[in-house]
Protein backbone atom coordinates (compact mmCIF):
# COMPACT_ATOMS: atom_id res chain seq x y z
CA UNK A 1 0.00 0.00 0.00
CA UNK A 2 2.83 2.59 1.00
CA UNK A 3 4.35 1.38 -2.83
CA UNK A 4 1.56 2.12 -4.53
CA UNK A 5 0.78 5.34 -2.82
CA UNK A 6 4.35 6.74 -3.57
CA UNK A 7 3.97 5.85 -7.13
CA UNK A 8 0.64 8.00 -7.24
CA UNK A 9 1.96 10.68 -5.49
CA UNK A 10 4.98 10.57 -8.50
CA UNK A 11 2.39 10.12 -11.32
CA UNK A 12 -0.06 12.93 -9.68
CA UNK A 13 2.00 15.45 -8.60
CA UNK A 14 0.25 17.50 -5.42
CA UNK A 15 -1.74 20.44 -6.53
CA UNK A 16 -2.86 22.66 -3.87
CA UNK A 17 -5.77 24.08 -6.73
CA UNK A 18 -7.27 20.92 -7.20
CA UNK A 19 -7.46 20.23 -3.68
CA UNK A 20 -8.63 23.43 -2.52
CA UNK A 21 -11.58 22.79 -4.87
CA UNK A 22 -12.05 18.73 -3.34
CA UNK A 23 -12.74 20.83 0.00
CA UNK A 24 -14.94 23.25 -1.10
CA UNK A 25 -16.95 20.68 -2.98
CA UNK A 26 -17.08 18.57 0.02
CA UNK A 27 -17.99 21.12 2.04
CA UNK A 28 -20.66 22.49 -0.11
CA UNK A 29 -22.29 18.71 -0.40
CA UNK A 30 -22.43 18.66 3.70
CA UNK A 31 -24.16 22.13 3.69
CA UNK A 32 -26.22 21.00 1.47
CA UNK A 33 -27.76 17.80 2.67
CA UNK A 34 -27.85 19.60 6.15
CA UNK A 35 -30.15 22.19 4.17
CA UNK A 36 -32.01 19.31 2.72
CA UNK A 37 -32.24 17.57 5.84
CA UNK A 38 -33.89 20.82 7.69
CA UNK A 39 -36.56 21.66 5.00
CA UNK A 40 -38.05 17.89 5.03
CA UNK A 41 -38.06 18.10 8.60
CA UNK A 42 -40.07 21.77 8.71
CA UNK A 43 -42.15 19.61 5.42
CA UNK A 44 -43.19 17.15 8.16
CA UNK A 45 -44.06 19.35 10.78
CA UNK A 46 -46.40 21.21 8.86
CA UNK A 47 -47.67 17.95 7.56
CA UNK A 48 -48.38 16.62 10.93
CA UNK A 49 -49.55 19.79 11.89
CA UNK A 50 -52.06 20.03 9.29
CA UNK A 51 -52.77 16.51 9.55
CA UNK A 52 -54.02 17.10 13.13
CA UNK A 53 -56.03 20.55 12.35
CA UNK A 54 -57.87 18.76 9.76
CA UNK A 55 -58.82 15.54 11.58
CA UNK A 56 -60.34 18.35 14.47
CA UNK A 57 -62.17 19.97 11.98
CA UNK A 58 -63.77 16.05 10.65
CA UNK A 59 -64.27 14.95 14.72
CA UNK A 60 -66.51 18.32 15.15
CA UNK A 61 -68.53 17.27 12.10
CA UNK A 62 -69.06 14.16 12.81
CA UNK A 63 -70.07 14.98 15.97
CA UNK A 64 -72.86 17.43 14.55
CA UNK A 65 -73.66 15.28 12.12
CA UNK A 66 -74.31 12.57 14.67
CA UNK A 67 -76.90 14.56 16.59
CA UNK A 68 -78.87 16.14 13.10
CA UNK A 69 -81.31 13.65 12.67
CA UNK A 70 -83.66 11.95 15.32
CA UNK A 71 -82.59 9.94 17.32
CA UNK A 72 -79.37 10.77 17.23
CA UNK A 73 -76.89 8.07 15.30
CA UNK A 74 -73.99 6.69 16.79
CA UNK A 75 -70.91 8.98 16.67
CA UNK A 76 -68.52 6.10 16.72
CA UNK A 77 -70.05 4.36 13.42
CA UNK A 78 -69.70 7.65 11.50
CA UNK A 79 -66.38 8.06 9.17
CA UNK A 80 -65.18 10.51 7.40
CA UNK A 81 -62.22 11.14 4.94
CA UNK A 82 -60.47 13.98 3.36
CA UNK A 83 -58.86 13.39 -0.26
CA UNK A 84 -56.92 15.77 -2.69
CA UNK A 85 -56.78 16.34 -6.04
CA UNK A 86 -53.37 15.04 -7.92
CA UNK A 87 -52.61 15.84 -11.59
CA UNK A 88 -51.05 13.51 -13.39
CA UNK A 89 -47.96 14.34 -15.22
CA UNK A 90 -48.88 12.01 -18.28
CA UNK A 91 -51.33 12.96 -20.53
CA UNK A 92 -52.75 10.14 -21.06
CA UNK A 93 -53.23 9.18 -17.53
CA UNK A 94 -56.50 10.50 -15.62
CA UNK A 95 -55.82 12.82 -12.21
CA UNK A 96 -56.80 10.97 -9.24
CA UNK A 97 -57.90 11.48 -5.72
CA UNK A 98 -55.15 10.51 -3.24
CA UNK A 99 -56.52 10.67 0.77
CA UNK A 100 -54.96 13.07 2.94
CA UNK A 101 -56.93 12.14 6.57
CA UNK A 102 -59.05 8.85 7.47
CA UNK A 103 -60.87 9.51 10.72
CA UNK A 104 -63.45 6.95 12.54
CA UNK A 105 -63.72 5.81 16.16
CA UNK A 106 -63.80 1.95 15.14
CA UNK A 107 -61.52 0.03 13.45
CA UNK A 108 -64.45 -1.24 10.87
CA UNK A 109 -64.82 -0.58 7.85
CA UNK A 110 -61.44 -0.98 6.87
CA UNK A 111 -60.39 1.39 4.25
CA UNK A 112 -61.83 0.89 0.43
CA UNK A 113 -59.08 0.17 -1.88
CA UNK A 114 -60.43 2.01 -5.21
CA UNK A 115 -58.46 4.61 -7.39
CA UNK A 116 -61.04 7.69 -7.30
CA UNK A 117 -61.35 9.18 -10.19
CA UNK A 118 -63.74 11.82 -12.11
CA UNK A 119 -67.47 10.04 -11.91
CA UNK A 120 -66.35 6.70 -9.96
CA UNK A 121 -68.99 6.27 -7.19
CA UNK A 122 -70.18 9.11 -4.97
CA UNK A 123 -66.79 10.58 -4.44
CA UNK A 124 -65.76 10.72 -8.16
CA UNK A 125 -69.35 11.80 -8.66
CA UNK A 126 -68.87 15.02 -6.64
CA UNK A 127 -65.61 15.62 -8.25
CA UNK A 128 -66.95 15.59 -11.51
CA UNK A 129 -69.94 17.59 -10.94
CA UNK A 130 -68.35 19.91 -8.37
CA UNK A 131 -71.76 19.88 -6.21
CA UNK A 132 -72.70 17.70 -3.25
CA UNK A 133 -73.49 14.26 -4.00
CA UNK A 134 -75.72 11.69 -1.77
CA UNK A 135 -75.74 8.12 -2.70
CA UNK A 136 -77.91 5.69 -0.33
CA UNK A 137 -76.27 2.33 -1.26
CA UNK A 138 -78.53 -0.02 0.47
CA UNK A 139 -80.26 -0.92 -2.55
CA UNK A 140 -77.35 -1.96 -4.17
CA UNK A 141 -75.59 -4.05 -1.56
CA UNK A 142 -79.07 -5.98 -0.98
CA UNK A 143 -79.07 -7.01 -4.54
CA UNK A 144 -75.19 -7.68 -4.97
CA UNK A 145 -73.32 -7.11 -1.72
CA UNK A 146 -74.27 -11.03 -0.38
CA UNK A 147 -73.71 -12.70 -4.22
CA UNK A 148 -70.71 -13.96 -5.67
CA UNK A 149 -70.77 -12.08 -8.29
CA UNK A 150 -68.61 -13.11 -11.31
CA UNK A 151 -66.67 -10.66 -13.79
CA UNK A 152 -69.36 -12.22 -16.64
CA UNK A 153 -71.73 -10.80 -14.34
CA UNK A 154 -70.86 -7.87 -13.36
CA UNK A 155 -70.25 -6.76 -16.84
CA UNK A 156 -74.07 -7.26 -17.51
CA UNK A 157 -74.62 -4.79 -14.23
CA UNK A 158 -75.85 -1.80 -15.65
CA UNK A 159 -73.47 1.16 -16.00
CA UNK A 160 -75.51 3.27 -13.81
CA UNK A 161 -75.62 0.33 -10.77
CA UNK A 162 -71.38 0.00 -11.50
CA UNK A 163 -70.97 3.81 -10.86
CA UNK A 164 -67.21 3.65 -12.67
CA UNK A 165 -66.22 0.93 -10.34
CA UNK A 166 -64.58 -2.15 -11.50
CA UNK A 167 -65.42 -5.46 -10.64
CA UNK A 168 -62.68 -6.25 -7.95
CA UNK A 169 -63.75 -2.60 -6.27
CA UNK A 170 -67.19 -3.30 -6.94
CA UNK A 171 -66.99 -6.32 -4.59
CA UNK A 172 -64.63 -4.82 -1.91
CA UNK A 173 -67.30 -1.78 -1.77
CA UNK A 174 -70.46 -2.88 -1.66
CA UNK A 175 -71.86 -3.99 1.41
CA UNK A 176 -69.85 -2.23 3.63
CA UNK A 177 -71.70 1.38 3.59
CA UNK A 178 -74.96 2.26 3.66
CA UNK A 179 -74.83 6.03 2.20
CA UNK A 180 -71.91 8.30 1.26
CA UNK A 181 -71.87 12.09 1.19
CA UNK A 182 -69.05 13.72 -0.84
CA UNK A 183 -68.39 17.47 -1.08
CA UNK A 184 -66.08 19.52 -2.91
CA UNK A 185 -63.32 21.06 -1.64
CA UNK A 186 -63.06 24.25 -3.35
CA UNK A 187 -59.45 26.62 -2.77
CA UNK A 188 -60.79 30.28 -1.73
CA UNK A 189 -57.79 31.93 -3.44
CA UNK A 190 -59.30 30.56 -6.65
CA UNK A 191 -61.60 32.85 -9.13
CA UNK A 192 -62.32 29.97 -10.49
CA UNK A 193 -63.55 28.20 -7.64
CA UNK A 194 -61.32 24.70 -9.00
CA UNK A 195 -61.94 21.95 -6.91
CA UNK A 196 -58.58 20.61 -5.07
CA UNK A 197 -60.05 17.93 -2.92
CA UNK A 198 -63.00 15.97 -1.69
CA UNK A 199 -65.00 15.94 1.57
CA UNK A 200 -66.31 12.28 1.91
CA UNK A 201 -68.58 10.56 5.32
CA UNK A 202 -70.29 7.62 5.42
CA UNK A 203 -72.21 5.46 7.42
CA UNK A 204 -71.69 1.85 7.14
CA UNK A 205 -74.28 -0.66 6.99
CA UNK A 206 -74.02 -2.25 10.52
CA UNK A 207 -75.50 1.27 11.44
CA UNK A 208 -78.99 0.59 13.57
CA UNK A 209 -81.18 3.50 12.64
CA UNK A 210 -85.16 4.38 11.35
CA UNK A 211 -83.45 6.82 8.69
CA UNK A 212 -80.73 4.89 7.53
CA UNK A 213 -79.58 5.34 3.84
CA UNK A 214 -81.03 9.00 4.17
CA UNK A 215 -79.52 9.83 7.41
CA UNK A 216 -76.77 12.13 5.34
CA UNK A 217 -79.09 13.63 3.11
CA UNK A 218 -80.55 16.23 5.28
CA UNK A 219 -80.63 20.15 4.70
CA UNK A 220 -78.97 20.37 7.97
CA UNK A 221 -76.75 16.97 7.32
CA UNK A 222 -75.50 18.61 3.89
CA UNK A 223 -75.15 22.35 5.44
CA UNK A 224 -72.37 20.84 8.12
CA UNK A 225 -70.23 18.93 5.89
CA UNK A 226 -70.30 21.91 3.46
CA UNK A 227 -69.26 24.28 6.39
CA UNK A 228 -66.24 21.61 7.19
CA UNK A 229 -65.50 21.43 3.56
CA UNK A 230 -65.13 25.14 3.08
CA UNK A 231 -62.76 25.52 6.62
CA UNK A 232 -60.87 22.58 5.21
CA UNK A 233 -60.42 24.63 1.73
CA UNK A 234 -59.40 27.66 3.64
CA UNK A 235 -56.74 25.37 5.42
CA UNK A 236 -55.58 23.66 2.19
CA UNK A 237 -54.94 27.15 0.73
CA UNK A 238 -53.05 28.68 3.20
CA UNK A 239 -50.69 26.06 4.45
């Protein structure tokens, strides 16, 4: 080794430029990943902190909500999510919905695995329309939810029963909620009013209740997630 560094140190003669300019480098790498370093951990602080303002914002609604229609439904059934809008980058993929917050008191229902996009189901539905959208499922799940249904039959479903969904989404979704209420989540910075995000809360079937498949579409129901919807807008825009 001391050989073979002698004959490099005859072959590359020391040049006090070249290593002047090693340092520097070096040093401006360190600096930099220490820069790096500091901005993803202020990126996850504000994620975490918005992460907990909006899942305050979805426990007081659901509260409300809870206590709008008569009797009053059970607060730890209800579930709400929040989801935001991502662009794709390829043109000839569609922008999806990609969930920000899950909040609900139980463990059950477990989280839907579908791809939201523009007019799939209630949530796609609300995206595409850019209104609130109430869908009482109940129907649906009575006819299909027990069944095994096939991909033969499902592709005989009509398109309106589908609602966008494929079959393998079809059958992890149905049967597990009762009614879903999606609202847009509109940026107030925008003149245009473009929607950046969905407001979703359901009520699963399991739910024991006079009104149930209707208990979200109230005046009262729909004027409380709205209200949430536009604080969680105002949020979105200003974090």
């Amino acid at each position: 080794m001391a050989v073979k560094s002698a004959v490099l140190a005859k072959v590359l003669p020391s040049d006090p430029l070249l290593e002047s300019w090693t340092l520097i480098v070096g040093a401006t790498l360190v600096l930099l990943d220490s820069i790096v370093t500091i901005i993803n951990g202020q990126r996850l602080k504000h994620s975490a902190k918005l992460d907990a303002d909006v899942r305050r914002l979805l426990v007081g609604m659901l509260v409300a909500l809870s206590e709008t229609s008569t009797p009053s439904v059970d607060l730890t059934q209800l579930g709400a999510s929040v989801f935001l809008v991502r662009h794709s980058r390829l043109p000839w993929r569609a922008d999806k919905l990609v969930r920000l917050v899950r909040f609900r008191l139980r463990d059950t229902p477990q989280p839907s695995d579908v791809e939201w996009v523009k007019g799939k189901g209630c949530i796609g539905k609300a995206w595409e329309d850019k209104k609130i959208t109430h869908h009482e499922i109940r129907p649906i799940a009575a006819k299909y939810g027990s069944a095994d249904l096939s991909e033969a039959s499902f592709a005989r479903v009509s398109g309106r029963t589908q609602r966008g969904f494929t079959h393998a989404e079809f059958r992890n979704i149905i049967g597990k909620y009762a009614e879903v209420l999606a609202v847009p989540i509109q940026s107030d910075d925008d003149a245009t009013a473009k929607v950046i995000g969905i407001l979703s809360i359901d009520v699963p079937m399991t739910v024991s209740h006079p009104a149930l498949g209707n208990i979200l579409a109230s005046a009262s129901a729909e004027t409380v997630a709205a209200t949430c919807a536009s604080t969680i807008g105002h949020q979105l825009s200003n974090a």
